[in-house]
N, C-alpha and C. Protein backbone atom coordinates (compact mmCIF):
# COMPACT_ATOMS: atom_id res chain seq x y z
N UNK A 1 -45.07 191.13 193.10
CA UNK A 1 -43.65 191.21 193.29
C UNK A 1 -43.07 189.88 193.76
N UNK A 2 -43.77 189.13 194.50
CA UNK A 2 -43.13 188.01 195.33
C UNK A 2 -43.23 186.67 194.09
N UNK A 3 -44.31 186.64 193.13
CA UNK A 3 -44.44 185.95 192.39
C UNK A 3 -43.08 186.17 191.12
N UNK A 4 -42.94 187.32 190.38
CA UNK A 4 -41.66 187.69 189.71
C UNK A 4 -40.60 186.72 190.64
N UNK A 5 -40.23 187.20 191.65
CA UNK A 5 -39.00 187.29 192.50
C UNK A 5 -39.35 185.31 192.24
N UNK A 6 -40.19 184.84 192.43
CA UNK A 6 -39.94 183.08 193.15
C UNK A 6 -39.92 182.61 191.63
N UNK A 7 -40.57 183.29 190.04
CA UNK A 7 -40.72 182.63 188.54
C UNK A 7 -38.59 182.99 188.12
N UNK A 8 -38.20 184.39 189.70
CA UNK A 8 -36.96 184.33 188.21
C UNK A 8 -36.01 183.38 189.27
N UNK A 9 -36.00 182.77 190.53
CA UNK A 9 -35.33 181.82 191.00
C UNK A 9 -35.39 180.61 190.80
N UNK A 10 -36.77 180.42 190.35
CA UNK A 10 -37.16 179.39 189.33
C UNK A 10 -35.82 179.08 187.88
N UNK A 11 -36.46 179.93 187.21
CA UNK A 11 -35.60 180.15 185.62
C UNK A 11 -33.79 179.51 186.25
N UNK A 12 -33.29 180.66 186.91
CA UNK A 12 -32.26 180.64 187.47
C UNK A 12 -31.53 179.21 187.81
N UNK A 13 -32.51 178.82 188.26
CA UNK A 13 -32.67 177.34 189.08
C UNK A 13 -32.38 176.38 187.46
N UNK A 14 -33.60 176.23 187.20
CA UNK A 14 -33.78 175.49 185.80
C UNK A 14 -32.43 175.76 184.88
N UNK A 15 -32.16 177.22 184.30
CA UNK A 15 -30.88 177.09 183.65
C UNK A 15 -29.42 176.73 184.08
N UNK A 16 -29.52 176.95 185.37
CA UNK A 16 -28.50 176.52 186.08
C UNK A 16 -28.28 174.39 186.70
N UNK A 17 -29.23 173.87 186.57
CA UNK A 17 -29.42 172.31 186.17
C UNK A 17 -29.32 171.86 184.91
N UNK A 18 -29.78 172.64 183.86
CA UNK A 18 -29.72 172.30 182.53
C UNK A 18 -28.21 172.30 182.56
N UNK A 19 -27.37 173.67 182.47
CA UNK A 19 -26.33 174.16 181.93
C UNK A 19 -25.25 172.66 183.36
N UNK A 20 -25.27 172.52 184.04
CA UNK A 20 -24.66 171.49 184.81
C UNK A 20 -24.75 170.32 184.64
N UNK A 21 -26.06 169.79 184.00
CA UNK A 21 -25.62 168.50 183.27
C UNK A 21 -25.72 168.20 181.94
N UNK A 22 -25.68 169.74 181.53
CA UNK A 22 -24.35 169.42 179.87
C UNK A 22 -23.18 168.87 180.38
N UNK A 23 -22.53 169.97 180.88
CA UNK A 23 -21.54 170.28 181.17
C UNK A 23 -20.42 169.20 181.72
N UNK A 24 -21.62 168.00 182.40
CA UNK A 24 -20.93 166.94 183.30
C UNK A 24 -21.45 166.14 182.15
N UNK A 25 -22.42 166.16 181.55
CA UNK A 25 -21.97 164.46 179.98
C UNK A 25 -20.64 164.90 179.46
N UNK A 26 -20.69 165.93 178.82
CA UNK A 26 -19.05 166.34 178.30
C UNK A 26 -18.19 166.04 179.09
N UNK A 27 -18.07 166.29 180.47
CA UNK A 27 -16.92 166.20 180.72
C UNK A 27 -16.17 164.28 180.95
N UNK A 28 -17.67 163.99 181.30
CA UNK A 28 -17.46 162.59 181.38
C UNK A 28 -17.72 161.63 180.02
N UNK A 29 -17.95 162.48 178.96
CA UNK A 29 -17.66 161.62 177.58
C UNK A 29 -16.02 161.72 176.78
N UNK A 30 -15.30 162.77 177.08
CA UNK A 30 -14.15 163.12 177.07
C UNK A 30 -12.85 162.28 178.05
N UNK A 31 -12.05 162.33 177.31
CA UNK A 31 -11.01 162.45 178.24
C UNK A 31 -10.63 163.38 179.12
N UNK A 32 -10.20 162.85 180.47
CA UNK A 32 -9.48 163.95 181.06
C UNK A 32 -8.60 164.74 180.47
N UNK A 33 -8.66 166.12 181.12
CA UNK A 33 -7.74 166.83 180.70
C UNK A 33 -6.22 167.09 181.71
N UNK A 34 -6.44 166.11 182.50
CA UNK A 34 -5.68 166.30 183.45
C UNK A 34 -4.36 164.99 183.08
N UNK A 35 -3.38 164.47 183.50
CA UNK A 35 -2.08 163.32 183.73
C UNK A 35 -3.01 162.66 182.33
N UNK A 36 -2.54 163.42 181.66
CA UNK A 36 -2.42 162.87 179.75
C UNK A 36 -0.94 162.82 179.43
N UNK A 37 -0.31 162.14 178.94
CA UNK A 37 0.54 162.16 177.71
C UNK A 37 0.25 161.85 176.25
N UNK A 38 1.02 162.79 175.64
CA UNK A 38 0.91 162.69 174.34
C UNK A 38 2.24 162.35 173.31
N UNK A 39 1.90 161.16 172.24
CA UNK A 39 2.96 160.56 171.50
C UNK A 39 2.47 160.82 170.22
N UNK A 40 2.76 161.66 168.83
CA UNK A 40 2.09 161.63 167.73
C UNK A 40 0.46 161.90 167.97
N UNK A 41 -0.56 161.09 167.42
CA UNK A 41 -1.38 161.12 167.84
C UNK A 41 -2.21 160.32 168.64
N UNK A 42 -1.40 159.61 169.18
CA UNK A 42 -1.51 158.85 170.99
C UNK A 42 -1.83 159.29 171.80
N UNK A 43 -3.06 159.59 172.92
CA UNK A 43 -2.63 160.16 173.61
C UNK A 43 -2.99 159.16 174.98
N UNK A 44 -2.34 159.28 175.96
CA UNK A 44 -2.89 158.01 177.28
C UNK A 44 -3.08 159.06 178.48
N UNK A 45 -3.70 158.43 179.62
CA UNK A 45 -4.58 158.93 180.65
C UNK A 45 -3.46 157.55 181.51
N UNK A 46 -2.45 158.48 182.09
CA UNK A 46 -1.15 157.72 182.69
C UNK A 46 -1.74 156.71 183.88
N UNK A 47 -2.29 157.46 184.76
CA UNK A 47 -2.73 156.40 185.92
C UNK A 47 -4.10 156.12 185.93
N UNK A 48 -4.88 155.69 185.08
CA UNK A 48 -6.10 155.57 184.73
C UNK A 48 -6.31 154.55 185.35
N UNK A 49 -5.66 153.39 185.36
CA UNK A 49 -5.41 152.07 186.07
C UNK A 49 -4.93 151.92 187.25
N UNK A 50 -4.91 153.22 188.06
CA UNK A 50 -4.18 153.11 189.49
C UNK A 50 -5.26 154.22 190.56
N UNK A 51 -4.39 153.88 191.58
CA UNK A 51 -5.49 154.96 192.68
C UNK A 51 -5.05 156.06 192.63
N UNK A 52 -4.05 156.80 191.78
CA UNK A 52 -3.48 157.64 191.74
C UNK A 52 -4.26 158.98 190.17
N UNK A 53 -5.53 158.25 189.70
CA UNK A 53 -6.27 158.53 188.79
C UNK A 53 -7.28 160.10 189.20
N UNK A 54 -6.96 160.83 188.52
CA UNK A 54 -7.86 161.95 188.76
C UNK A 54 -9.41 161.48 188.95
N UNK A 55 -10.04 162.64 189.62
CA UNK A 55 -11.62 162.55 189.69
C UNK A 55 -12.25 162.37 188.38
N UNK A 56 -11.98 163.27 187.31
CA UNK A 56 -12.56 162.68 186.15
C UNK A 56 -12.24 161.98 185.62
N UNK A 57 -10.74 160.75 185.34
CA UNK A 57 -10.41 160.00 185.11
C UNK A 57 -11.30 158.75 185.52
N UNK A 58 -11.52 159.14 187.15
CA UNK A 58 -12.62 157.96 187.77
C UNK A 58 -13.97 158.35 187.42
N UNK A 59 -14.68 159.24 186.90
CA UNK A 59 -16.34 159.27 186.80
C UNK A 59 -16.32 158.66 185.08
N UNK A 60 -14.91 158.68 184.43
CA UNK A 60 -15.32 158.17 183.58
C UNK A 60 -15.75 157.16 183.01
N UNK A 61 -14.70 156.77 183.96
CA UNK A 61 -14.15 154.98 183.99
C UNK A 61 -15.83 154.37 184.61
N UNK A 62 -16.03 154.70 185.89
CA UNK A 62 -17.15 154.42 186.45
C UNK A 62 -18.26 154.45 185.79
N UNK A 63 -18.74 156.03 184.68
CA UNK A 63 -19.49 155.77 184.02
C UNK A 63 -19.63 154.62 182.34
N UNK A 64 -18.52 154.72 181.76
CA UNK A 64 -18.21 153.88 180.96
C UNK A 64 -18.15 151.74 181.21
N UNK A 65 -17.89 151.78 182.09
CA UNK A 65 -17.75 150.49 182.86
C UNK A 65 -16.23 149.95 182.31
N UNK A 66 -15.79 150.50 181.83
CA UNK A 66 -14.05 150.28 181.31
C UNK A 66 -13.64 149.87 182.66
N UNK A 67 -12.48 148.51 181.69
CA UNK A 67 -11.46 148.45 182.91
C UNK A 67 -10.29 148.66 182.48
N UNK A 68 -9.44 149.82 182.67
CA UNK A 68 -8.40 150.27 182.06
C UNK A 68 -6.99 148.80 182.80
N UNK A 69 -5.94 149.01 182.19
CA UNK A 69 -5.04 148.58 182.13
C UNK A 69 -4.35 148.49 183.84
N UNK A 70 -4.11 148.39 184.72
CA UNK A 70 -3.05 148.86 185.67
C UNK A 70 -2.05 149.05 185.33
N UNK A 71 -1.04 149.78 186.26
CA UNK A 71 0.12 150.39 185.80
C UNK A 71 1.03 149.27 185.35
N UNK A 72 0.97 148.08 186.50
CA UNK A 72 2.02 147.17 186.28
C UNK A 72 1.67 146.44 184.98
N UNK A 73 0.52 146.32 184.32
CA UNK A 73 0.24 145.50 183.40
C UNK A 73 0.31 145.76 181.88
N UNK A 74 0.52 147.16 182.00
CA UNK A 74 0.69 147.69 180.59
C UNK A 74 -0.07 149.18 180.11
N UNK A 75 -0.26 149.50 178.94
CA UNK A 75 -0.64 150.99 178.97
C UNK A 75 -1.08 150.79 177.60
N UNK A 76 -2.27 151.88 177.39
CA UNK A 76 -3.46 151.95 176.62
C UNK A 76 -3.32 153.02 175.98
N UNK A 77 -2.71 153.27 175.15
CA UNK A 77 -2.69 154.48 174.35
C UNK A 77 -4.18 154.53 173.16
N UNK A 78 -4.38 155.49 172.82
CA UNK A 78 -5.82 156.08 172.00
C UNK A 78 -5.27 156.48 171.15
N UNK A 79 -5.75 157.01 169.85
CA UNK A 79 -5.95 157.78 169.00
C UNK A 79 -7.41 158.13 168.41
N UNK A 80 -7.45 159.43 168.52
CA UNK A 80 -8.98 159.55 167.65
C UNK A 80 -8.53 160.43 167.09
N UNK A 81 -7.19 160.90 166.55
CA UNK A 81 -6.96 161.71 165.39
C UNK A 81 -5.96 161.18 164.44
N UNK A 82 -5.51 161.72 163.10
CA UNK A 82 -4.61 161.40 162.77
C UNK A 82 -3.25 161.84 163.03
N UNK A 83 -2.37 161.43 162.30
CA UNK A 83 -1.05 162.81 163.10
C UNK A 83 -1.22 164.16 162.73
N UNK A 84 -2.81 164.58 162.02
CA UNK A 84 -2.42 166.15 161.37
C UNK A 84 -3.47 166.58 162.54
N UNK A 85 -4.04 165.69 162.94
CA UNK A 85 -5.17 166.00 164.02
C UNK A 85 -6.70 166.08 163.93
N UNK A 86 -6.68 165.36 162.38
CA UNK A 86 -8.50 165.62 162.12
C UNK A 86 -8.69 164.06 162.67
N UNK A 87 -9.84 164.39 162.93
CA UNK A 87 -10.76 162.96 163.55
C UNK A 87 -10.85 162.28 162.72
N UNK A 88 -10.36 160.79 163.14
CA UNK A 88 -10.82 159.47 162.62
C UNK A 88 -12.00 159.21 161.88
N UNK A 89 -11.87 158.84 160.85
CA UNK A 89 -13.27 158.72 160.08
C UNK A 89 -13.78 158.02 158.97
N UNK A 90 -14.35 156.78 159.71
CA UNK A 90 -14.95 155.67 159.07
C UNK A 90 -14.57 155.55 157.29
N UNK A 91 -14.86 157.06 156.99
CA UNK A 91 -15.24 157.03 155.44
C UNK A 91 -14.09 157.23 154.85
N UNK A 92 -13.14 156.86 155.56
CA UNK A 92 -11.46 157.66 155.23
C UNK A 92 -10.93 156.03 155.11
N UNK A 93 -9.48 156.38 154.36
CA UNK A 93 -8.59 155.11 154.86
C UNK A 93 -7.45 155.30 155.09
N UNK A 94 -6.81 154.59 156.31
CA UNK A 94 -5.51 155.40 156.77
C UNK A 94 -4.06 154.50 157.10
N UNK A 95 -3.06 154.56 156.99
CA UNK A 95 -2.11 153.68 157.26
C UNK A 95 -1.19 153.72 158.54
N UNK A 96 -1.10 152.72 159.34
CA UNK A 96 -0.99 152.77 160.64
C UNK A 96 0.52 152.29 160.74
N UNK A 97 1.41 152.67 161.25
CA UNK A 97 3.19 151.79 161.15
C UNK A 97 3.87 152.85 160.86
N UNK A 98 5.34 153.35 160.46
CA UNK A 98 5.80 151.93 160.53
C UNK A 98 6.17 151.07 161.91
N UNK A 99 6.30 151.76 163.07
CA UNK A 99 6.80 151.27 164.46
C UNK A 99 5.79 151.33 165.28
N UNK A 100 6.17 150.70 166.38
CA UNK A 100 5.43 151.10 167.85
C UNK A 100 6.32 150.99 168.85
N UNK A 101 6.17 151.43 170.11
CA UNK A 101 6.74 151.70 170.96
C UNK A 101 7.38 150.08 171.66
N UNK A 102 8.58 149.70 172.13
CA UNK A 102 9.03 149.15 172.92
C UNK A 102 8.21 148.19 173.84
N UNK A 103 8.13 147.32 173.42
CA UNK A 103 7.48 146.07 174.46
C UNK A 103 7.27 144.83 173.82
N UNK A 104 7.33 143.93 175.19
CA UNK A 104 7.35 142.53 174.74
C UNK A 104 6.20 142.14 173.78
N UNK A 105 5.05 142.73 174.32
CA UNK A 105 3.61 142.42 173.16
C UNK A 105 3.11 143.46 173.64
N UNK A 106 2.28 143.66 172.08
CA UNK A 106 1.08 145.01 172.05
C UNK A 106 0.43 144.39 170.58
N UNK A 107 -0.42 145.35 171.56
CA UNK A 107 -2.33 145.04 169.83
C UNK A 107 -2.80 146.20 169.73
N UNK A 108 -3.13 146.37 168.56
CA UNK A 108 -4.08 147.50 167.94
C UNK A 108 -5.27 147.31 167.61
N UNK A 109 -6.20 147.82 167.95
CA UNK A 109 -7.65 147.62 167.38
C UNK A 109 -8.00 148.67 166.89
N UNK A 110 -9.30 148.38 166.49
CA UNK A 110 -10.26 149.45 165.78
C UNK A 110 -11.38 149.16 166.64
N UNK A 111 -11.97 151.06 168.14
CA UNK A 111 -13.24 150.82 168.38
C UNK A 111 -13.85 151.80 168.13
N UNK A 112 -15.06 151.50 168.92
CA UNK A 112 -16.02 152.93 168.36
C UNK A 112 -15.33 153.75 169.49
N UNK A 113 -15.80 155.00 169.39
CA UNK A 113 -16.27 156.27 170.28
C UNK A 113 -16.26 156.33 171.61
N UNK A 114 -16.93 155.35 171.88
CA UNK A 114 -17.44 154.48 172.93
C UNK A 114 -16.42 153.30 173.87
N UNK A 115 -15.58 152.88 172.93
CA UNK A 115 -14.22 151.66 173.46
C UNK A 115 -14.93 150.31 172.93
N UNK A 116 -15.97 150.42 172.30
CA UNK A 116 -15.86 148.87 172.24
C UNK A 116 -16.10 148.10 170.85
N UNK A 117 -15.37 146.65 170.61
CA UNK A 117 -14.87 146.64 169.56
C UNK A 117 -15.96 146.78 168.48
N UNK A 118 -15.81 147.25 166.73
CA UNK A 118 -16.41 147.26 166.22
C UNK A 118 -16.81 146.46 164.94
N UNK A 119 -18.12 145.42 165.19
CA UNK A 119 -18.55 144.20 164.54
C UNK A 119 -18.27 144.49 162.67
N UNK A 120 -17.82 143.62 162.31
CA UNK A 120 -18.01 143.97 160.80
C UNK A 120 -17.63 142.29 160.50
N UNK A 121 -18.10 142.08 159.08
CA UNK A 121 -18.41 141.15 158.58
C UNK A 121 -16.97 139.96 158.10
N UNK A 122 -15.99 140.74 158.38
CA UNK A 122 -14.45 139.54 158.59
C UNK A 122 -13.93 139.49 159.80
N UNK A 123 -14.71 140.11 160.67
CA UNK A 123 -14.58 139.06 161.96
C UNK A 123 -13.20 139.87 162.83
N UNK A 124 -12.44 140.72 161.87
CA UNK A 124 -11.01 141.09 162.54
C UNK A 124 -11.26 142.53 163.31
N UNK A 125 -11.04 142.58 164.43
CA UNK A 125 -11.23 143.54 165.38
C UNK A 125 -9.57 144.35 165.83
N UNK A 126 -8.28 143.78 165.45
CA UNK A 126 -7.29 143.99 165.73
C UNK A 126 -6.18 142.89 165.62
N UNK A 127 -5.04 143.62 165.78
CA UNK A 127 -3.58 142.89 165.14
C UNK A 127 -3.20 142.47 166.77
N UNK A 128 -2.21 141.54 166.82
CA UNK A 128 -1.26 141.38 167.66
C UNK A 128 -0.04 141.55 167.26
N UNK A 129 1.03 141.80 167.52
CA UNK A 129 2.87 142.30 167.23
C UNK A 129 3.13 141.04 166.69
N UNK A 130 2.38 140.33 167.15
CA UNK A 130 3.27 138.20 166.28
C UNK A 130 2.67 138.33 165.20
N UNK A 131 1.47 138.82 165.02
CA UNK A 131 0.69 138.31 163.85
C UNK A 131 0.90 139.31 162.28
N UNK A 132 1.66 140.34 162.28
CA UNK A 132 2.00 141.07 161.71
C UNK A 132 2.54 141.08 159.73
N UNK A 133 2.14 141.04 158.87
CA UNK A 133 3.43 140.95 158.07
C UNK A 133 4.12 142.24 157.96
N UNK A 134 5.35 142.01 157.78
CA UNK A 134 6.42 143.36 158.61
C UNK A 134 7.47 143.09 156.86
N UNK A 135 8.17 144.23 156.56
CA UNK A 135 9.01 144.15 155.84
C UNK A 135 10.51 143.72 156.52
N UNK A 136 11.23 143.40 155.75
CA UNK A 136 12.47 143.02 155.82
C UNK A 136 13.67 143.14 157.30
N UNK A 137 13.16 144.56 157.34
CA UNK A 137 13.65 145.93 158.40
C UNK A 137 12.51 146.07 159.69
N UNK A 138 11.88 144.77 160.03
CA UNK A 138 10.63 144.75 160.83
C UNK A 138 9.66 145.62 160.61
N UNK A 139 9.82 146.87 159.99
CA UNK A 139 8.37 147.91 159.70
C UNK A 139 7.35 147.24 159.55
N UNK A 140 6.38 147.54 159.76
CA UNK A 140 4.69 147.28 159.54
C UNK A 140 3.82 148.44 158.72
N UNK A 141 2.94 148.10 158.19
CA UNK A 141 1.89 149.02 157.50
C UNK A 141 0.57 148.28 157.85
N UNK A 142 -0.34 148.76 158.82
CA UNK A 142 -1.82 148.15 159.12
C UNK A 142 -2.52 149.33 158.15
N UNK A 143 -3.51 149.17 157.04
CA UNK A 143 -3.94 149.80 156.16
C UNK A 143 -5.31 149.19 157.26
N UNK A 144 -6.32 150.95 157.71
CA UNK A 144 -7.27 151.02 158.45
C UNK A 144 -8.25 151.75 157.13
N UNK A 145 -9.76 150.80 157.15
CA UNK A 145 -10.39 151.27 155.81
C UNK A 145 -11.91 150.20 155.95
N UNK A 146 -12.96 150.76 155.07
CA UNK A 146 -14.04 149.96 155.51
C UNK A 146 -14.20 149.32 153.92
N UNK A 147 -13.01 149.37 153.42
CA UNK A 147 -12.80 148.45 151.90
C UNK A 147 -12.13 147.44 152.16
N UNK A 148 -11.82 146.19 151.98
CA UNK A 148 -11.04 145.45 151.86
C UNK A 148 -9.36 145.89 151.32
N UNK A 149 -8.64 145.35 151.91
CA UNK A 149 -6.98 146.27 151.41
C UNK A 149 -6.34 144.49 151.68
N UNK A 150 -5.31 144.26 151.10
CA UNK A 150 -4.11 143.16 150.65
C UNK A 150 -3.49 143.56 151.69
N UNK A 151 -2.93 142.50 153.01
CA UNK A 151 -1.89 142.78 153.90
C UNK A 151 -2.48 142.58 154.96
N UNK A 152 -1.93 143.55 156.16
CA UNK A 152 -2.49 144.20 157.21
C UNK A 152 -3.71 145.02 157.41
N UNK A 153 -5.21 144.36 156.99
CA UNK A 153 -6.15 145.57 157.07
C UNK A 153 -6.91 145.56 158.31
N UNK A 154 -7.54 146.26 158.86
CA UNK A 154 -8.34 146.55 159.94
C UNK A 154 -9.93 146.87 159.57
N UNK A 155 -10.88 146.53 159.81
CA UNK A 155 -12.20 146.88 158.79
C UNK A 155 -12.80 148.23 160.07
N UNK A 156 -13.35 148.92 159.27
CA UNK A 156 -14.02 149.95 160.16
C UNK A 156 -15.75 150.39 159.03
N UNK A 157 -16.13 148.81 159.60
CA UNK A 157 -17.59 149.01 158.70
C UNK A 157 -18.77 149.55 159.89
N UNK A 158 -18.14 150.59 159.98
CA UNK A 158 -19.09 151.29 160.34
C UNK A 158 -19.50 153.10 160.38
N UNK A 159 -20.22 153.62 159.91
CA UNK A 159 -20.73 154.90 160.36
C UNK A 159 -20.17 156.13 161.03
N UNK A 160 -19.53 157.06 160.70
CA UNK A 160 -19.03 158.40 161.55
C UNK A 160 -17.39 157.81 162.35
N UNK A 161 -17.13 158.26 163.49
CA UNK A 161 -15.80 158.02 163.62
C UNK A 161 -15.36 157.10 164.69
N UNK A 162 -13.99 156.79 164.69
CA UNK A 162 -13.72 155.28 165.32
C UNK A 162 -12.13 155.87 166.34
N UNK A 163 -12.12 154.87 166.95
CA UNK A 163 -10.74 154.97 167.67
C UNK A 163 -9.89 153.99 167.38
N UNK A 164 -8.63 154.22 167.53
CA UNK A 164 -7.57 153.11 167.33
C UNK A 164 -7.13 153.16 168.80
N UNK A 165 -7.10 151.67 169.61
CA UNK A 165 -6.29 151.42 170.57
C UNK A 165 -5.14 150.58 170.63
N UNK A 166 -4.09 151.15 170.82
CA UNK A 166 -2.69 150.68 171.13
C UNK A 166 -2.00 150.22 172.60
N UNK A 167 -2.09 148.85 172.56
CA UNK A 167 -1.86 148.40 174.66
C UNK A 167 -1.01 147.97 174.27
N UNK A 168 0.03 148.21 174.86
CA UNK A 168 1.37 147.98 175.24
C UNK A 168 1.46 146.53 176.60
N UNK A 169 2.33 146.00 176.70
CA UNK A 169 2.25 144.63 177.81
C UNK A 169 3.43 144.47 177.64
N UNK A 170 4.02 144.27 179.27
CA UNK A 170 5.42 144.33 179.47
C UNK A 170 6.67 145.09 178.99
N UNK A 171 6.27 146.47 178.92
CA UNK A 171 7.16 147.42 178.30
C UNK A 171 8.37 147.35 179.14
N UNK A 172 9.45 147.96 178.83
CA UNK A 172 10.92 147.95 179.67
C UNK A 172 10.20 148.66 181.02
N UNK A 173 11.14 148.66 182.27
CA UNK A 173 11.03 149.21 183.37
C UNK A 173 10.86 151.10 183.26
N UNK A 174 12.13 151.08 182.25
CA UNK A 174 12.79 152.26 181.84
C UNK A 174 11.72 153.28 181.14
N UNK A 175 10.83 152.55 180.76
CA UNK A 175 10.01 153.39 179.69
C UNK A 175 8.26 153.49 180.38
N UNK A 176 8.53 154.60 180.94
CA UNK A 176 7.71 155.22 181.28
C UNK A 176 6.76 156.22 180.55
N UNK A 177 5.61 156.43 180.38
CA UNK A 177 5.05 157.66 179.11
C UNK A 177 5.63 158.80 178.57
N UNK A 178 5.86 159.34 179.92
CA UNK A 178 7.03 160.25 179.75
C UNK A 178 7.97 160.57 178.82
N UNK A 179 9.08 159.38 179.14
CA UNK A 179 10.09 159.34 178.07
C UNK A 179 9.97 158.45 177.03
N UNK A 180 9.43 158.31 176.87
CA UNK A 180 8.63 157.31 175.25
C UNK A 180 9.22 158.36 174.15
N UNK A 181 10.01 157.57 173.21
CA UNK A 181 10.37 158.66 172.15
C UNK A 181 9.18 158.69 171.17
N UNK A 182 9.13 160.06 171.01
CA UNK A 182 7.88 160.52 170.16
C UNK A 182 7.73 159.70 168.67
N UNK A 183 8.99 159.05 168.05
CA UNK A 183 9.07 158.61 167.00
C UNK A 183 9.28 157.15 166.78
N UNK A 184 8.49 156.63 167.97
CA UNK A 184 8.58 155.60 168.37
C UNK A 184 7.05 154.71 168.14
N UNK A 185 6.19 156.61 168.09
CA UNK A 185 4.53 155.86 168.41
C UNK A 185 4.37 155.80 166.44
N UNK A 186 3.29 154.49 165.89
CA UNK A 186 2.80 154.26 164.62
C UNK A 186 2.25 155.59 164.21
N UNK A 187 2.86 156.11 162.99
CA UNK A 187 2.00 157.00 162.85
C UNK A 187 0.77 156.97 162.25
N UNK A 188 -0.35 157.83 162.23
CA UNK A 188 -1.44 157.62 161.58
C UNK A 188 -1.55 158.88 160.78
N UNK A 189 -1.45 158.02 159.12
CA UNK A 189 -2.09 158.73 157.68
C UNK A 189 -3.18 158.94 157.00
N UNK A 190 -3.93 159.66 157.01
CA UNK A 190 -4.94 159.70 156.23
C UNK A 190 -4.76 159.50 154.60
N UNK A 191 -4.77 158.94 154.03
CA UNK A 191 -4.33 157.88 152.83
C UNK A 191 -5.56 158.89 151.40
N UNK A 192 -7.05 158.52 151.84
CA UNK A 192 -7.80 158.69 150.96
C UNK A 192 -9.16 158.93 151.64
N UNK A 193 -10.08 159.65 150.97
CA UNK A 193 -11.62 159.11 151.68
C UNK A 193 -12.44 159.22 150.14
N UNK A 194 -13.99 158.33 150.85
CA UNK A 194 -14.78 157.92 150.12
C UNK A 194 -15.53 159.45 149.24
């Protein structure tokens, strides 16, 4: 009897460590679910860059070694979907514009999963707002694709799925995540896949 009783506190034990650090890679491979905003398919982790950052905001950061943005310095918007909401995906090609949100300068990249940039063989990791060709009416089109594209392209030579990051630098006072007009953030199209 005493042997049962100590093999099922055992088990108990064991599934209950297993099932706790699933549970904590997920939560710390994810975004918080907590002081998110969402623009199209933008979404930012508001005080990620301040002391005002949730607990999982910080185990992430901590575990990732990211150094997010501070508040005063600008803001980091994500995408890992498109605007219909399927995941980003290498084997796809998608068109990024026509606008972005309000500020003196912002860049877009292409990273992995992971945040960090992704190597491919022309060297271009992301746009800056100067470096742009823009139509007439300032619009932009960044064509995101692991083909070569005429214009604005972004290369994503790599494997399974990617993130687009959007940092904003020196936005108005006024424009807080909050009130960011929704039709303000680039949208993202899924165009074609391989």
């Amino acid at each position: 009897m005493v042997v049962i009783g100590f093999l099922k506190i055992v088990v108990v034990a064991a599934i209950s460590l297993v099932l706790g650090l699933l549970v904590s890679r997920y939560v710390l491979a994810h975004a918080s679910p907590f002081d998110r905003v969402r623009l199209g398919a933008w979404r930012l982790e508001a005080h990620a860059g301040s002391m005002e950052a949730d607990p999982f905001t910080r185990a992430r950061v901590a575990r990732t070694g990211e150094i997010p943005l501070a508040v005063g310095e600008g803001l980091q918007w994500i995408a890992r979907t498109d605007d219909a909401g399927r995941p980003l995906n290498a084997g796809c090609t998608y068109a990024v514009g026509p606008k972005a949100p309000e500020a003196r300068y912002w860049t877009i990249s292409v990273v992995t999963p992971d945040g960090f940039p992704i190597v491919n063989p022309a060297g271009r990791y992301g746009f800056r707002s100067s470096e742009l060709l823009r139509s007439s009416n300032g619009d932009f089109t960044i064509i995101v694709s692991a083909t070569p594209q005429p214009g604005n392209w972004l290369p994503v030579d790599a494997p399974g799925g990617f993130k687009l990051a959007l940092r904003l630098y020196d936005a108005p006072l006024g424009a807080t995540p909050a009130a960011m007009d929704p039709t303000s953030a680039p949208r993202v199209d899924k165009i074609s896949c391989r």
